[in-house]
C-alpha atoms as a PDB file:
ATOM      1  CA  UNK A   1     138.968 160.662 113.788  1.00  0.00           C
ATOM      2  CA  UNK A   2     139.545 161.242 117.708  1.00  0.00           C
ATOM      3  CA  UNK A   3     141.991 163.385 118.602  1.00  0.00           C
ATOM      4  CA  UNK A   4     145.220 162.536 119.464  1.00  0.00           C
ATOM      5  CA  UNK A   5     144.565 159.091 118.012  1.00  0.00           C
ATOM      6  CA  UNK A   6     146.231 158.645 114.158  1.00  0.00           C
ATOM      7  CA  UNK A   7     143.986 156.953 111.950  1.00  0.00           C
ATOM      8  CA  UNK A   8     145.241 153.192 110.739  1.00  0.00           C
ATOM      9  CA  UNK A   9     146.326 151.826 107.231  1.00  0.00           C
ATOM     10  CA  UNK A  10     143.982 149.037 106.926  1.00  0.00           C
ATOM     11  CA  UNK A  11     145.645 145.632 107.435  1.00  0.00           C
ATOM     12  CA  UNK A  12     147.047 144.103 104.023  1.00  0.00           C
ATOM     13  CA  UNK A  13     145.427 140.880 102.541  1.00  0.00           C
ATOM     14  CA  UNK A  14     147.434 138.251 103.821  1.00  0.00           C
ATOM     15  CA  UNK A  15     146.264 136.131 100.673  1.00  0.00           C
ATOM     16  CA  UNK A  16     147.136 138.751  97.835  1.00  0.00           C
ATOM     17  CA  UNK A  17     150.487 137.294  98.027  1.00  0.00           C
ATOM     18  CA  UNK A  18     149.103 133.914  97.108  1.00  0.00           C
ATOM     19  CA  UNK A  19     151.337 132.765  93.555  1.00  0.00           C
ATOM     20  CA  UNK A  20     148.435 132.793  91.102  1.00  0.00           C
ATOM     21  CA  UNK A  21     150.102 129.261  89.654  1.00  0.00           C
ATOM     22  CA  UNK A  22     149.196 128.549  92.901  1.00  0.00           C
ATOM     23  CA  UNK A  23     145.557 129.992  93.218  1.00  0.00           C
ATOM     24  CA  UNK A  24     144.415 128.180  89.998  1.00  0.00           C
ATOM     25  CA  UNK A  25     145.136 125.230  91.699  1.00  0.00           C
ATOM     26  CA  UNK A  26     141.820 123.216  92.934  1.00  0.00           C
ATOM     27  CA  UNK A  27     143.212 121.593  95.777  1.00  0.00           C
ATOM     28  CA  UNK A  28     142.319 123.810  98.726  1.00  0.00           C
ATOM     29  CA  UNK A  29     140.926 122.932 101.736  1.00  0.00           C
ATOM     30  CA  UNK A  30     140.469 125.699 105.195  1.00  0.00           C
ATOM     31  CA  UNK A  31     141.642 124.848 108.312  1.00  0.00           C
ATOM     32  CA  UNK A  32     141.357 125.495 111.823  1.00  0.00           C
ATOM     33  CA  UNK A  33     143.495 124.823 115.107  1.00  0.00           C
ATOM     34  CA  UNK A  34     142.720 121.914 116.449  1.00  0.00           C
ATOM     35  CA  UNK A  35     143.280 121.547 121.107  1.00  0.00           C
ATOM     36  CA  UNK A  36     146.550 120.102 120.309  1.00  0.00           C
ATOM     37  CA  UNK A  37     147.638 122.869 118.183  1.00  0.00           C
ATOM     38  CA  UNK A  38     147.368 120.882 115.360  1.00  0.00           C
ATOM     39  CA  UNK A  39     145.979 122.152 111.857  1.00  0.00           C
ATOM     40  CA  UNK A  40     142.490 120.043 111.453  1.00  0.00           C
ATOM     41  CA  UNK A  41     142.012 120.472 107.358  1.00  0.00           C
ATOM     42  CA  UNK A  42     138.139 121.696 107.023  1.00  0.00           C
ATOM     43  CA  UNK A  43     135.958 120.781 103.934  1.00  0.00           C
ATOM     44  CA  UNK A  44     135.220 124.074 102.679  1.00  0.00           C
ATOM     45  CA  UNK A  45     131.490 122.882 101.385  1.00  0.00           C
ATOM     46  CA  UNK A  46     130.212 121.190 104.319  1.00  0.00           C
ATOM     47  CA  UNK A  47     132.606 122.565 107.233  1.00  0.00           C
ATOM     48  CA  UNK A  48     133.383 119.049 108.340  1.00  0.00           C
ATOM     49  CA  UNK A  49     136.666 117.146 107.620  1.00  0.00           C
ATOM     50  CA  UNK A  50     138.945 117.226 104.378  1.00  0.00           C
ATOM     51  CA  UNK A  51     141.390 115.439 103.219  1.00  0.00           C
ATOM     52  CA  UNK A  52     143.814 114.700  99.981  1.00  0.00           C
ATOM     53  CA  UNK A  53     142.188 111.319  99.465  1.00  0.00           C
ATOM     54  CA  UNK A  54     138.423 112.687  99.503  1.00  0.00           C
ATOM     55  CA  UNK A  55     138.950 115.259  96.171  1.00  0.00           C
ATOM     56  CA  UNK A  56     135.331 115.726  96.704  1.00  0.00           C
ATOM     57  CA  UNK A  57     136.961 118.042 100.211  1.00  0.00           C
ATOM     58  CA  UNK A  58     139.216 120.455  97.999  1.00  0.00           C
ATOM     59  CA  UNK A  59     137.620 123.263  96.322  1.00  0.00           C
ATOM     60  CA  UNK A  60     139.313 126.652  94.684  1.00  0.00           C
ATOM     61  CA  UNK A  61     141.412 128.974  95.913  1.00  0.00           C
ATOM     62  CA  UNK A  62     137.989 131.487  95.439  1.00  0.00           C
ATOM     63  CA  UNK A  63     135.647 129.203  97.415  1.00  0.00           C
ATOM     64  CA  UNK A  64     138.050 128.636 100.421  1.00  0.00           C
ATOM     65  CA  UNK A  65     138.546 132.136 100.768  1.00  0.00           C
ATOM     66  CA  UNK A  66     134.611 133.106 100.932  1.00  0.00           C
ATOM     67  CA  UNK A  67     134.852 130.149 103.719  1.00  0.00           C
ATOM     68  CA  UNK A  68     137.767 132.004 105.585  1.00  0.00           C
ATOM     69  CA  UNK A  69     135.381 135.412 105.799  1.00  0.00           C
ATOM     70  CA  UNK A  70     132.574 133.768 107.619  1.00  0.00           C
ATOM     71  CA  UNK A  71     134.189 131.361 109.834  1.00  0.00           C
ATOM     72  CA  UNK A  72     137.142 131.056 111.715  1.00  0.00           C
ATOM     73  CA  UNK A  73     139.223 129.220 109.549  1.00  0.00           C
ATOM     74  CA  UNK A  74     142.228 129.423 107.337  1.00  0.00           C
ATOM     75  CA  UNK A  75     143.020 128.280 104.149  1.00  0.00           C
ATOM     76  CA  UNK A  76     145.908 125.517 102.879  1.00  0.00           C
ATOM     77  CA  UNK A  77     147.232 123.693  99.840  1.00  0.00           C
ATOM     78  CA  UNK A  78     146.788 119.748  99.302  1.00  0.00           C
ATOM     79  CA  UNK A  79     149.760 118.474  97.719  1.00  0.00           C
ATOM     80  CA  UNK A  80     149.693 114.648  96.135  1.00  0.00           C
ATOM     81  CA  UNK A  81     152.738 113.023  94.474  1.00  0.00           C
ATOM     82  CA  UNK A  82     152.056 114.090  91.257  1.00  0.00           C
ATOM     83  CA  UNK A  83     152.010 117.709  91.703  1.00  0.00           C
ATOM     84  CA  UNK A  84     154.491 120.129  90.479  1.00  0.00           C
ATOM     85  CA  UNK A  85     154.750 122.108  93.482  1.00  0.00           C
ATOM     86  CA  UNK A  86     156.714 121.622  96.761  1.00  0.00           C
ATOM     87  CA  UNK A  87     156.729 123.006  99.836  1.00  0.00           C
ATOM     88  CA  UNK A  88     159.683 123.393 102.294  1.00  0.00           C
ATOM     89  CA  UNK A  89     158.814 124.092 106.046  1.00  0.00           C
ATOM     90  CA  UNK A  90     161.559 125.930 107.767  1.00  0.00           C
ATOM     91  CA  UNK A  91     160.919 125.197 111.861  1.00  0.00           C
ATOM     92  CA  UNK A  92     162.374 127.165 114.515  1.00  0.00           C
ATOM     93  CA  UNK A  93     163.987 129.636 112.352  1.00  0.00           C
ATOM     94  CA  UNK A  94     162.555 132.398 113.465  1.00  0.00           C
ATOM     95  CA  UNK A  95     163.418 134.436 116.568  1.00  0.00           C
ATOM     96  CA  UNK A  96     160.999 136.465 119.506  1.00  0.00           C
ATOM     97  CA  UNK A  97     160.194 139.278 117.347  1.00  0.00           C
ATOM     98  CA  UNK A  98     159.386 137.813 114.039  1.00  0.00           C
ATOM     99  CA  UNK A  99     163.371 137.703 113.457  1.00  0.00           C
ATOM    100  CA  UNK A 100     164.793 135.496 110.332  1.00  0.00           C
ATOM    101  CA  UNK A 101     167.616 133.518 111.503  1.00  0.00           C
ATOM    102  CA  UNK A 102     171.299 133.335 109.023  1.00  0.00           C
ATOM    103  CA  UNK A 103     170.625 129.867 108.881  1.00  0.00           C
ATOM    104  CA  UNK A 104     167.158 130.352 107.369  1.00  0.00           C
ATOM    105  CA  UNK A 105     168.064 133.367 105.468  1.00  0.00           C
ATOM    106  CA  UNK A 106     170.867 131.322 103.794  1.00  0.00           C
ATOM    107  CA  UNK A 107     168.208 128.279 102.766  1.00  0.00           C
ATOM    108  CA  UNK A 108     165.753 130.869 101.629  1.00  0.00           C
ATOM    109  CA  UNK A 109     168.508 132.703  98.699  1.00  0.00           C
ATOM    110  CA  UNK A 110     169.321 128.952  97.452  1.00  0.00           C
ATOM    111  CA  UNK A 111     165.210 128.364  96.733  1.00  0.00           C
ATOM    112  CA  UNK A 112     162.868 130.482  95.264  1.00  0.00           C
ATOM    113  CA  UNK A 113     159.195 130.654  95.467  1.00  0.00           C
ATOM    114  CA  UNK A 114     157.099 132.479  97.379  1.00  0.00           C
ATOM    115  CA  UNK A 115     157.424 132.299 101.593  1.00  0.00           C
ATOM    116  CA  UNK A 116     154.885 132.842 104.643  1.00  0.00           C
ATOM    117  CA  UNK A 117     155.188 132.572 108.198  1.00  0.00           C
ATOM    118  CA  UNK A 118     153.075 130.012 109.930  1.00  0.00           C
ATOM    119  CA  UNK A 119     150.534 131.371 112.019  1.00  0.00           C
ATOM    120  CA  UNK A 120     152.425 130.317 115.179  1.00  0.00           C
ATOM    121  CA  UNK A 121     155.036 132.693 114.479  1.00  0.00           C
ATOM    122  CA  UNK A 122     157.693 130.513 113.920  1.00  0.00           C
ATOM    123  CA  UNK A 123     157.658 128.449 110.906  1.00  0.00           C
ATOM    124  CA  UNK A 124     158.456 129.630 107.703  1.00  0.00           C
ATOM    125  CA  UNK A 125     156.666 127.732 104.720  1.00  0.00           C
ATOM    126  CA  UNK A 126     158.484 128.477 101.076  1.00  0.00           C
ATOM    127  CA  UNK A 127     156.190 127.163  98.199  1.00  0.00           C
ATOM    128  CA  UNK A 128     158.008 126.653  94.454  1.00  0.00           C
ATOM    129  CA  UNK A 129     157.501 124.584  91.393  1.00  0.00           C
ATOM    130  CA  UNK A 130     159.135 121.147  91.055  1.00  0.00           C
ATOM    131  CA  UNK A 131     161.434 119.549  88.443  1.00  0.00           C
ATOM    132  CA  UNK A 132     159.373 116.196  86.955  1.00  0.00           C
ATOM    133  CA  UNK A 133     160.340 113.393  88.748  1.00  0.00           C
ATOM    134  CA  UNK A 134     159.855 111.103  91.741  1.00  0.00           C
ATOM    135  CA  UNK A 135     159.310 113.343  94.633  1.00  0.00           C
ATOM    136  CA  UNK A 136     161.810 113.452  97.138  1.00  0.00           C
ATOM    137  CA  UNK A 137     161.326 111.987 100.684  1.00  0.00           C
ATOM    138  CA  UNK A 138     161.224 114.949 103.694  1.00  0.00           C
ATOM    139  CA  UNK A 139     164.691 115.504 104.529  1.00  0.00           C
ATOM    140  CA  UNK A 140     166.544 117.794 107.464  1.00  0.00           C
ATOM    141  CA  UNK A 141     168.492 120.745 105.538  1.00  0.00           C
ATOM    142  CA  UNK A 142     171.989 120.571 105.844  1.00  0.00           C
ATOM    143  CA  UNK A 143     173.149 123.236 108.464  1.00  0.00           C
END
């Protein structure tokens, strides 16, 4: 170590976190920023482009992470219709400094699951399981 300089914890896995329900799912793809700060979904076998209605594109949660340590990618979830997950995006609830708003905090204790923040900083992204049923349409949250 240098002096004067303390030595640093080494960075947690931001995937550890990952629901294993979740990670035993075969419906991964990576992804990568596209110009218009759009997510482009990546075909973690042949780097090119993926997509829920190519299945031959997904691959495990194991593959798309060996992707994510060689190239500069991340990794993402494919739902379909007939899964029994959902996801529930939270935009522009969170402040300057990584801040949770009331507003978000007070959606967040009526669902549970598991929640990230978006790589922009300002999305939050809660994943649970799903009753059966018809899935329902996206839909504001009430304020």
């Amino acid at each position: 170590m240098i002096a004067g300089i303390a030595e640093r914890e080494p960075r947690p896995d931001p995937y550890a976190r990952v629901p294993k329900e979740l990670q035993h799912c075969k419906q991964w793809v990576n992804w990568r920023m596209g110009e218009d700060k759009r997510k482009i979904p990546v075909n973690p076998h042949t780097l090119g482009y993926a997509g829920v209605r190519w299945p031959t594109t997904l691959a495990s949660f194991d593959v798309v992470l060996e992707v994510v340590g060689t190239k500069n990618v991340e990794i993402g979830c494919v739902l379909t219709a007939d899964d029994a997950y959902t996801f529930v995006d939270l935009d522009n609830y969170v402040g300057q400094y990584e801040q949770v708003s009331e507003d978000a905090c007070a959606h967040l204790d009526r669902l549970s699951g598991w929640v990230e923040l978006s790589p922009s900083g300002s999305l939050l992204r809660r994943y649970g399981s799903r009753k059966a049923g018809p899935r329902p349409t996206a839909q504001p949250l009430p304020k």
